[in-house]
N, C-alpha and C. Protein backbone atom coordinates (compact mmCIF):
# COMPACT_ATOMS: atom_id res chain seq x y z
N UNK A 1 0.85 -1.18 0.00
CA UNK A 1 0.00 0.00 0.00
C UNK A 1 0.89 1.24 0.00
N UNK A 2 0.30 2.17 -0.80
CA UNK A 2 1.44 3.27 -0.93
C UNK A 2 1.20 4.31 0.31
N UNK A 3 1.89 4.90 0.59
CA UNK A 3 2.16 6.16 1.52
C UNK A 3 0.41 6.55 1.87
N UNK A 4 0.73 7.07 0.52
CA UNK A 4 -0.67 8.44 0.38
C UNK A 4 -1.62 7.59 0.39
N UNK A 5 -2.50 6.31 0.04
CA UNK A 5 -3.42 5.16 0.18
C UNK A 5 -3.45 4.99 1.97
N UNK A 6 -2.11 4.78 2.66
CA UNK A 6 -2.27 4.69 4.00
C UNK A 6 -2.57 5.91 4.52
N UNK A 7 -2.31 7.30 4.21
CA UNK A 7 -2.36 8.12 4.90
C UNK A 7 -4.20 8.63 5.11
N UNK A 8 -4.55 8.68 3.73
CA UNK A 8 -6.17 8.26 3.96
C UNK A 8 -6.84 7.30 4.28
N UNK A 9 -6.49 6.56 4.34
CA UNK A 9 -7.05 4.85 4.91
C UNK A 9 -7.18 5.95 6.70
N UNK A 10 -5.88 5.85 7.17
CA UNK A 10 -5.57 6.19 8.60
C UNK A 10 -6.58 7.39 9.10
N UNK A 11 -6.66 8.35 8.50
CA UNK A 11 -7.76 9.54 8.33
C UNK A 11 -9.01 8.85 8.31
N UNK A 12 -9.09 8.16 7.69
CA UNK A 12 -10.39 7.67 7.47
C UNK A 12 -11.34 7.09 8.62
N UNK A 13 -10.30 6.13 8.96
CA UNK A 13 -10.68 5.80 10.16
C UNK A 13 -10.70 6.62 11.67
N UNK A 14 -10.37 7.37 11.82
CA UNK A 14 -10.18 8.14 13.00
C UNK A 14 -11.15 9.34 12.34
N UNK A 15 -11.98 9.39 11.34
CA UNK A 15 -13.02 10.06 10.92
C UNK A 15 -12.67 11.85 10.99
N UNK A 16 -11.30 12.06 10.27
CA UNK A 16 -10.94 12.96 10.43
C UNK A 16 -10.78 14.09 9.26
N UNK A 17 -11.16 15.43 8.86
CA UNK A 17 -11.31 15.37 7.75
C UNK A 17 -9.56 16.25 7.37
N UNK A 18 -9.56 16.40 6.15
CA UNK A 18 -7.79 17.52 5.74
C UNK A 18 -8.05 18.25 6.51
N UNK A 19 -8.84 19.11 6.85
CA UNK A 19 -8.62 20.59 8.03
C UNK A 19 -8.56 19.68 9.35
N UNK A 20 -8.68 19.14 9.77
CA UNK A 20 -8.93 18.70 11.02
C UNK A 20 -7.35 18.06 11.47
N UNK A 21 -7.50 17.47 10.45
CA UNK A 21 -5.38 16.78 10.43
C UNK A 21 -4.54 17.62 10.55
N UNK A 22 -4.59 18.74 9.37
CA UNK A 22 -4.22 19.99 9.30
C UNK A 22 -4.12 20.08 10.59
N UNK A 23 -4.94 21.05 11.55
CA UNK A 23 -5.01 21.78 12.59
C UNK A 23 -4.20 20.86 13.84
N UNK A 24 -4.44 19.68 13.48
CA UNK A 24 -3.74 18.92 14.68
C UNK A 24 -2.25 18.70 14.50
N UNK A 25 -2.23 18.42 13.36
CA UNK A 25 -0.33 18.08 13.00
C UNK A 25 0.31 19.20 13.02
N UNK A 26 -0.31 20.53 12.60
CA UNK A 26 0.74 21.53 12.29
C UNK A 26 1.08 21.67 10.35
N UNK A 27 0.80 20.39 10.18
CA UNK A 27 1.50 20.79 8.41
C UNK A 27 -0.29 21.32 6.96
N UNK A 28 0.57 21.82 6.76
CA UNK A 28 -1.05 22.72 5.80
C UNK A 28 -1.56 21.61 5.36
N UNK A 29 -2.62 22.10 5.09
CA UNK A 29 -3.91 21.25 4.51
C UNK A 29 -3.47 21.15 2.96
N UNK A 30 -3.04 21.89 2.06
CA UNK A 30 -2.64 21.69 1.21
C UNK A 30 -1.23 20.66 0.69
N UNK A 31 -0.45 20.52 1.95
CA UNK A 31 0.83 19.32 1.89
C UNK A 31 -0.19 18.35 1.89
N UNK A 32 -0.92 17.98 3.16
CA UNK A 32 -1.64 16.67 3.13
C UNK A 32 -2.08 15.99 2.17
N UNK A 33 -3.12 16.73 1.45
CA UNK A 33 -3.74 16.93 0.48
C UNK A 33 -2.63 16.09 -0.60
N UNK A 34 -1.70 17.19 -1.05
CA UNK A 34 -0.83 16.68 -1.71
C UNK A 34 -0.06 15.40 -1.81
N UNK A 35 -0.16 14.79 -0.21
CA UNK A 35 0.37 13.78 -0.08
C UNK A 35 -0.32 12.47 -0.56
N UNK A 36 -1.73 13.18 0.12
CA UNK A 36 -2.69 12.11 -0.14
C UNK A 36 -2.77 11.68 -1.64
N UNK A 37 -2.59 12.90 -2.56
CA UNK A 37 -2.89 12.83 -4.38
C UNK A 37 -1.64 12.55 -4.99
N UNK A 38 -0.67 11.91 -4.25
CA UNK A 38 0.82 11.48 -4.88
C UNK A 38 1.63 12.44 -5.53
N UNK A 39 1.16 13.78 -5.16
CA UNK A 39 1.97 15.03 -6.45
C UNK A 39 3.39 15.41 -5.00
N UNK A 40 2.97 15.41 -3.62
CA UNK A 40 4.45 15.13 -2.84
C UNK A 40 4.72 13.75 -2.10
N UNK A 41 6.16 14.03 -1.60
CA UNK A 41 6.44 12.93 -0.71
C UNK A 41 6.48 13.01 0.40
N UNK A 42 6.14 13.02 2.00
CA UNK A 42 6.78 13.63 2.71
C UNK A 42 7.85 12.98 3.76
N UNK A 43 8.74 13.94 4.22
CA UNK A 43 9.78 13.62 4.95
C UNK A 43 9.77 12.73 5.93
N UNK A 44 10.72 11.90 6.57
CA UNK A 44 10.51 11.36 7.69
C UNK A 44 9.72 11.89 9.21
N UNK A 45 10.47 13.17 8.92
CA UNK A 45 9.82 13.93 10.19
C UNK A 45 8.41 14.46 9.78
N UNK A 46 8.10 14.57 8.86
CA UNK A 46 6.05 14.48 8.85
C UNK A 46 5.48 13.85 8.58
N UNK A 47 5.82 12.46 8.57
CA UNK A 47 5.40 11.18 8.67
C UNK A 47 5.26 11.01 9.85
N UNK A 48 6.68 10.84 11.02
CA UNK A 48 6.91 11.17 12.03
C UNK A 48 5.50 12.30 13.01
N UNK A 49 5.16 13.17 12.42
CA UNK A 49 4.24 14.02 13.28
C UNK A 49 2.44 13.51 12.60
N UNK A 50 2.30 12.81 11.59
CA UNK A 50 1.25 12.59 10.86
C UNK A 50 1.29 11.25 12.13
N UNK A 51 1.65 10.77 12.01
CA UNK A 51 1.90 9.14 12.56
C UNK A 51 1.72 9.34 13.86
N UNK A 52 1.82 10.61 14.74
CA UNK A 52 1.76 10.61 15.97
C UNK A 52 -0.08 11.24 16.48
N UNK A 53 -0.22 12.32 15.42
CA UNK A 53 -1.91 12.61 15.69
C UNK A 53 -2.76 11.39 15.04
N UNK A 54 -2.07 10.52 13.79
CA UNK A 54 -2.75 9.48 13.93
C UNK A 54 -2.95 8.30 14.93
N UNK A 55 -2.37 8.25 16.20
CA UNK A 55 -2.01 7.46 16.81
C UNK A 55 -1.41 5.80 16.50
N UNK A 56 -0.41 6.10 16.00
CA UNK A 56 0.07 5.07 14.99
C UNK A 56 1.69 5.14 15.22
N UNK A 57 2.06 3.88 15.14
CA UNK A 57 3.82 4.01 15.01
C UNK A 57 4.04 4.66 13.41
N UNK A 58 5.25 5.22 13.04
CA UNK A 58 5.73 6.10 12.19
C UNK A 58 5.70 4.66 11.09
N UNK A 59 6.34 3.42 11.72
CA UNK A 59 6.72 2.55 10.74
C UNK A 59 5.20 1.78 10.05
N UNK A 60 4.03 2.59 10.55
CA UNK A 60 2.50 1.99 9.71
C UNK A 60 2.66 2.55 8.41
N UNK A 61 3.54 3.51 8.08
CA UNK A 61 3.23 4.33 7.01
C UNK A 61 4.12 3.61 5.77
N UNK A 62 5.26 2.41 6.04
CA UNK A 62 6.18 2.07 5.93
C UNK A 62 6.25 0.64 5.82
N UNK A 63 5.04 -0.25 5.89
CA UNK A 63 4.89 -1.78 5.83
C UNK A 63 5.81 -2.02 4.94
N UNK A 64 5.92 -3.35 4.71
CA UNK A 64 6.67 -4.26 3.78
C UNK A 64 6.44 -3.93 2.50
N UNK A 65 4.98 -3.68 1.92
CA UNK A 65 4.31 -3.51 1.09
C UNK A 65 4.45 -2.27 0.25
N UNK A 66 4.40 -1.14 0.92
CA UNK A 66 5.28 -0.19 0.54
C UNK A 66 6.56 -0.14 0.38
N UNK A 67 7.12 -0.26 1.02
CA UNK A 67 8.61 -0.23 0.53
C UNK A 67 8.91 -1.56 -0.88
N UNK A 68 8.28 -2.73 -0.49
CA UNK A 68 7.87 -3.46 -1.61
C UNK A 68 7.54 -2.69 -3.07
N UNK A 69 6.72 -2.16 -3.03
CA UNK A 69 6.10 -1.16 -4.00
C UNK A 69 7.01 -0.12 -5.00
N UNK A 70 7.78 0.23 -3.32
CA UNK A 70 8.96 1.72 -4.26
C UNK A 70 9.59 0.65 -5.09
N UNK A 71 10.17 -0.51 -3.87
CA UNK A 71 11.54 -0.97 -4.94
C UNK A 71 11.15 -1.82 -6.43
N UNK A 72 10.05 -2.46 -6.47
CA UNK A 72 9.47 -2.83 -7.69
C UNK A 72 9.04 -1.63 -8.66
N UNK A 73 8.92 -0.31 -8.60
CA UNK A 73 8.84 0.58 -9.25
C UNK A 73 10.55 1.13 -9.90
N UNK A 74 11.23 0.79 -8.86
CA UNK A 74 12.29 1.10 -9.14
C UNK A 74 13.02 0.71 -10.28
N UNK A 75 12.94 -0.96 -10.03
CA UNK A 75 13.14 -1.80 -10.64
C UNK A 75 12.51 -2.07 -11.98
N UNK A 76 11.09 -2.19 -11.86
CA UNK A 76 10.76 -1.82 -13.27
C UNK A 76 11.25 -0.63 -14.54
N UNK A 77 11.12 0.13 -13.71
CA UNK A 77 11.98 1.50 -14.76
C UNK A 77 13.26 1.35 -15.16
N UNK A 78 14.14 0.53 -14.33
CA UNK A 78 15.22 0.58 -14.88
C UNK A 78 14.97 -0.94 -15.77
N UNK A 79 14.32 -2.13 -15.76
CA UNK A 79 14.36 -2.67 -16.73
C UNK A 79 12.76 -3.68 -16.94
N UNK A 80 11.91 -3.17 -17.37
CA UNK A 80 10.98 -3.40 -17.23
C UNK A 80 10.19 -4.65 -17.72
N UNK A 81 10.85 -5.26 -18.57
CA UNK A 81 11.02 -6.88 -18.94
C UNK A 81 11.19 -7.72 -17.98
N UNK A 82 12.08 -7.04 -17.10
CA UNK A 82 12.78 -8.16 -15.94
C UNK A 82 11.65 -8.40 -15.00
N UNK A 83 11.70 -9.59 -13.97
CA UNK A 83 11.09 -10.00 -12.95
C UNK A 83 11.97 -10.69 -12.07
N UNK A 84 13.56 -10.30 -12.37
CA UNK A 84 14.39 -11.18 -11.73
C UNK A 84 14.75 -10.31 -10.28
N UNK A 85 15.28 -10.78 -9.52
CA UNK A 85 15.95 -10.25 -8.13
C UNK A 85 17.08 -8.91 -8.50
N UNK A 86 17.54 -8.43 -7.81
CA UNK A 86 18.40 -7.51 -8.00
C UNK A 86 19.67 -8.18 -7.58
N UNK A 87 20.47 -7.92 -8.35
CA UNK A 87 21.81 -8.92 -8.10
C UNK A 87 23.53 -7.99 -8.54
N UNK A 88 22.93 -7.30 -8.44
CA UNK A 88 24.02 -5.98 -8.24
C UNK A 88 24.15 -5.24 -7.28
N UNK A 89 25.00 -4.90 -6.09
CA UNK A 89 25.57 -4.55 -4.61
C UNK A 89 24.85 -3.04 -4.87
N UNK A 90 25.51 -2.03 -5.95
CA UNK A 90 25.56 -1.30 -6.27
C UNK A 90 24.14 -0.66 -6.27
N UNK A 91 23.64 -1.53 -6.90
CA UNK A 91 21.87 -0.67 -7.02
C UNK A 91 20.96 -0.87 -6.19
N UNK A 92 21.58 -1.85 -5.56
CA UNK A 92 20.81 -2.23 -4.13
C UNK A 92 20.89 -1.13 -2.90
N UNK A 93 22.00 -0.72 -3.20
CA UNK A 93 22.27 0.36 -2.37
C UNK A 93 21.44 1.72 -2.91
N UNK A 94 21.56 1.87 -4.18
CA UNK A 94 20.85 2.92 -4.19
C UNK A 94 19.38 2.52 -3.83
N UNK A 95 18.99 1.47 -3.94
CA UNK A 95 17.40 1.36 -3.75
C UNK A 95 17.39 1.51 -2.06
N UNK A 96 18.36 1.33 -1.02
CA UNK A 96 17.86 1.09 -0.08
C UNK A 96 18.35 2.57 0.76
N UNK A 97 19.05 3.11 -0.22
CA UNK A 97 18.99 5.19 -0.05
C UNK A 97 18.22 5.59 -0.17
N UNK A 98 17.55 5.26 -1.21
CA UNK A 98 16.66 6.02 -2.00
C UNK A 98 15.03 6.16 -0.98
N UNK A 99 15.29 5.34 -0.07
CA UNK A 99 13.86 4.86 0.24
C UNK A 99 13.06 6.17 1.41
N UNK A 100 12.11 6.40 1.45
CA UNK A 100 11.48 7.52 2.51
C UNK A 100 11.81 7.37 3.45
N UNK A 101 11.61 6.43 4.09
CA UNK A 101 11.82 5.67 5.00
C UNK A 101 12.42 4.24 5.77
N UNK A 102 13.46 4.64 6.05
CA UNK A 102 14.74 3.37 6.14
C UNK A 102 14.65 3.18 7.93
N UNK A 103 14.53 2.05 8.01
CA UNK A 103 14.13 1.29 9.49
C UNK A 103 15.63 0.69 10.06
N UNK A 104 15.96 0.72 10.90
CA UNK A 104 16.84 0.00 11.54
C UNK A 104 15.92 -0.57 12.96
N UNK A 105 16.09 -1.47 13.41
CA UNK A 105 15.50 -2.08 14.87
C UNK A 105 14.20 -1.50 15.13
N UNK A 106 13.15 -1.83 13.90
CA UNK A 106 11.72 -1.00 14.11
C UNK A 106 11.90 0.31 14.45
N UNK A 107 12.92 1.37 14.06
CA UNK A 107 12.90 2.90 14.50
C UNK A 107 13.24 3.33 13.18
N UNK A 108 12.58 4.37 12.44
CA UNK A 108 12.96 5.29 11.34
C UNK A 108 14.50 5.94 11.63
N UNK A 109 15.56 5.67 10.92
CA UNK A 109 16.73 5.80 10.71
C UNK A 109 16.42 7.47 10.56
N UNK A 110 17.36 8.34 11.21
CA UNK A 110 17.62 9.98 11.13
C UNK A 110 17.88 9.85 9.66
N UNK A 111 18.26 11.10 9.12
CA UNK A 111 18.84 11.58 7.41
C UNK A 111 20.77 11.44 8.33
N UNK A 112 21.06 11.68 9.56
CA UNK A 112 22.53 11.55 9.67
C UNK A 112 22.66 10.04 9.80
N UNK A 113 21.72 9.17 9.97
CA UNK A 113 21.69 7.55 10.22
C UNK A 113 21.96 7.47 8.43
N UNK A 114 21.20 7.80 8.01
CA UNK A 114 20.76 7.34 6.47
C UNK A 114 22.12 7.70 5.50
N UNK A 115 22.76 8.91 6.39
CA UNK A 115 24.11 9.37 5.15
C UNK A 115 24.72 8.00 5.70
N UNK A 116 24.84 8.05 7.17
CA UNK A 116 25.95 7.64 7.80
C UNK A 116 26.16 6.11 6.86
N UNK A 117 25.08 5.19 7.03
CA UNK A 117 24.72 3.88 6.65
C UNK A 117 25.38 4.11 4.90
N UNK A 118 24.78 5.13 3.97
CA UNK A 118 25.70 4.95 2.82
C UNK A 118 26.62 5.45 2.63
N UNK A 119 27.27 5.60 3.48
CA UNK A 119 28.93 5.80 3.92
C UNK A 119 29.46 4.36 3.93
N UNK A 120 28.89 3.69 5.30
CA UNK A 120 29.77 2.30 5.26
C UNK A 120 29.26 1.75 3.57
N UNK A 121 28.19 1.90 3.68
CA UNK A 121 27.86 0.74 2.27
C UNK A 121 29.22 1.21 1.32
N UNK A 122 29.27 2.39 1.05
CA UNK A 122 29.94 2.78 -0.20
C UNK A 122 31.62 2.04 0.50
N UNK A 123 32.39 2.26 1.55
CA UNK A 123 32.98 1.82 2.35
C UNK A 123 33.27 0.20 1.78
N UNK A 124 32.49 0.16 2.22
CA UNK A 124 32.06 -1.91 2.20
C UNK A 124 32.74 -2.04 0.52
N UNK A 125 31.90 -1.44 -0.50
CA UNK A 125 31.83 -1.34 -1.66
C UNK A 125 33.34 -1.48 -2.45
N UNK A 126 34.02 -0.50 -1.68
CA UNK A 126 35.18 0.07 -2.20
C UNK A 126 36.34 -1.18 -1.54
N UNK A 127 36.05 -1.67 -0.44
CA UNK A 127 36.70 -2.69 0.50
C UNK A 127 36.42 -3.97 -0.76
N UNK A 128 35.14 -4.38 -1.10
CA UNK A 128 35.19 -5.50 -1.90
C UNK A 128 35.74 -5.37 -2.97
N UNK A 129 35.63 -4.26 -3.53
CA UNK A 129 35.93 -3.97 -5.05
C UNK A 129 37.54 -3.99 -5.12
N UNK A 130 38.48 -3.77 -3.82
CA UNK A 130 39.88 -3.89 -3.98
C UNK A 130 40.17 -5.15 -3.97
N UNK A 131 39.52 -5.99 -3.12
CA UNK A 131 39.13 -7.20 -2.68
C UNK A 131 39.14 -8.32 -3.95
N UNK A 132 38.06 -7.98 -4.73
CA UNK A 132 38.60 -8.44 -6.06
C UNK A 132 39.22 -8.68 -6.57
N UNK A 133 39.80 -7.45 -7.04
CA UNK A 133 40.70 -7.08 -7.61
C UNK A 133 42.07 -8.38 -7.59
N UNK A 134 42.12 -7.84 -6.23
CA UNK A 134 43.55 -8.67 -5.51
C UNK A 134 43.15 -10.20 -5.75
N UNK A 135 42.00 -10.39 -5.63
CA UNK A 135 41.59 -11.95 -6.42
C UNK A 135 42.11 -12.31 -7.65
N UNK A 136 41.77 -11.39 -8.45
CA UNK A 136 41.70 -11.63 -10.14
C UNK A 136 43.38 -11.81 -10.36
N UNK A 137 43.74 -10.73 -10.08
CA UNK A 137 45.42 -10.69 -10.07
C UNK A 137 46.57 -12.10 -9.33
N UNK A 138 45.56 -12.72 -7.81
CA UNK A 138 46.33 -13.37 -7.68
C UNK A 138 46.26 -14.85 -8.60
N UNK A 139 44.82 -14.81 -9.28
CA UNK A 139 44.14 -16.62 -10.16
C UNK A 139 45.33 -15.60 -11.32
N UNK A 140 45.43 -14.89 -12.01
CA UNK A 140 46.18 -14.94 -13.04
C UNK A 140 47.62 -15.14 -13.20
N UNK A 141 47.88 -15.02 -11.77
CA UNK A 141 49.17 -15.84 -11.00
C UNK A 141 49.36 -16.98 -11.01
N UNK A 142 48.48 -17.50 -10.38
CA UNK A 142 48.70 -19.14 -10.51
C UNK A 142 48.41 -19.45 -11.74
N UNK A 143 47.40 -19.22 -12.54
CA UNK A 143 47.45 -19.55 -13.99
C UNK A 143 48.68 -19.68 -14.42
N UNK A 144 49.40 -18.59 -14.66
CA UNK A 144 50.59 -18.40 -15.15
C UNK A 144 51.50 -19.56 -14.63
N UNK A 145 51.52 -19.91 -13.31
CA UNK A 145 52.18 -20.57 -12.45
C UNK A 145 52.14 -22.23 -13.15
N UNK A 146 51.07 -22.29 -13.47
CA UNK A 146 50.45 -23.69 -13.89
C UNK A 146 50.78 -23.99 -15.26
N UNK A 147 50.59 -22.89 -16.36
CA UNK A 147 51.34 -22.94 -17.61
C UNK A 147 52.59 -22.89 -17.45
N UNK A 148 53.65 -22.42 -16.64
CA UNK A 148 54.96 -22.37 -16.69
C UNK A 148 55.37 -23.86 -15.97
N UNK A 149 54.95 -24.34 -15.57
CA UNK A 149 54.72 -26.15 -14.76
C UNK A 149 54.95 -26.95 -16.12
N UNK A 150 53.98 -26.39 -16.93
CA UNK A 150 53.68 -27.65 -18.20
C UNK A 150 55.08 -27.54 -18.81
């Protein structure tokens, strides 16, 4: 379920109307609105304050299903034939940047959690990628090693 589908679902039920959310959250009736009609996105932290006059954890806005959703959108655009898994380090990472909302231990990750995290990734990235490297170089060693045998 997408964002804006939950965010009126949640309204809905607590029989609340855009001015009324409005007045309680603090954010205009016109963001909501917007949120609700998919033309914005909003931030962690007004999810964060939507999620709290809804009486709701932040991570309702955020099921499996949604985030399900972004990354199959994602994925389709970049190759839309496919139905296979993602099997590249690289884009995985961007899909799991990219996301509104990034969870660590059931808690919405800060934006300094979220750099921080694609820091190590990129980190990690650069660690394997030398990592390799030093692989490839040492099999073309022994190759060599094995033809100079014969």
């Amino acid at each position: 379920m997408k964002i804006s589908e939950k965010l009126r679902e949640l309204r809905s039920e607590q029989k609340l109307t855009l001015k009324e959310l409005s007045e309680k959250s603090g954010i205009s009736l016109s963001f909501i609105s917007d949120i609700e009609n998919e033309r914005r996105t909003p931030s962690i932290e007004k999810l964060k304050i939507l999620a709290t006059v809804l009486g709701v954890p932040p991570s309702e806005f955020l099921q499996e299903s949604t985030l399900g959703d972004k990354v199959n959108n994602i994925d389709s655009k970049k190759n839309k034939n496919s139905t296979s898994n993602i099997t590249d380090v690289k884009e995985a990472m961007e899909i799991i940047i990219s996301q509104p909302g990034l969870m660590l231990n059931g808690q919405l990750l800060s934006a300094e959690s979220k750099i921080a995290l694609a820091n190590a990734i990129k980190m990690g990235l650069a660690y394997a990628e030398q990592q390799q490297n030093h692989d490839k170089i040492k099999d073309k060693d022994t190759d060599a090693d094995k033809n100079t045998a014969k």
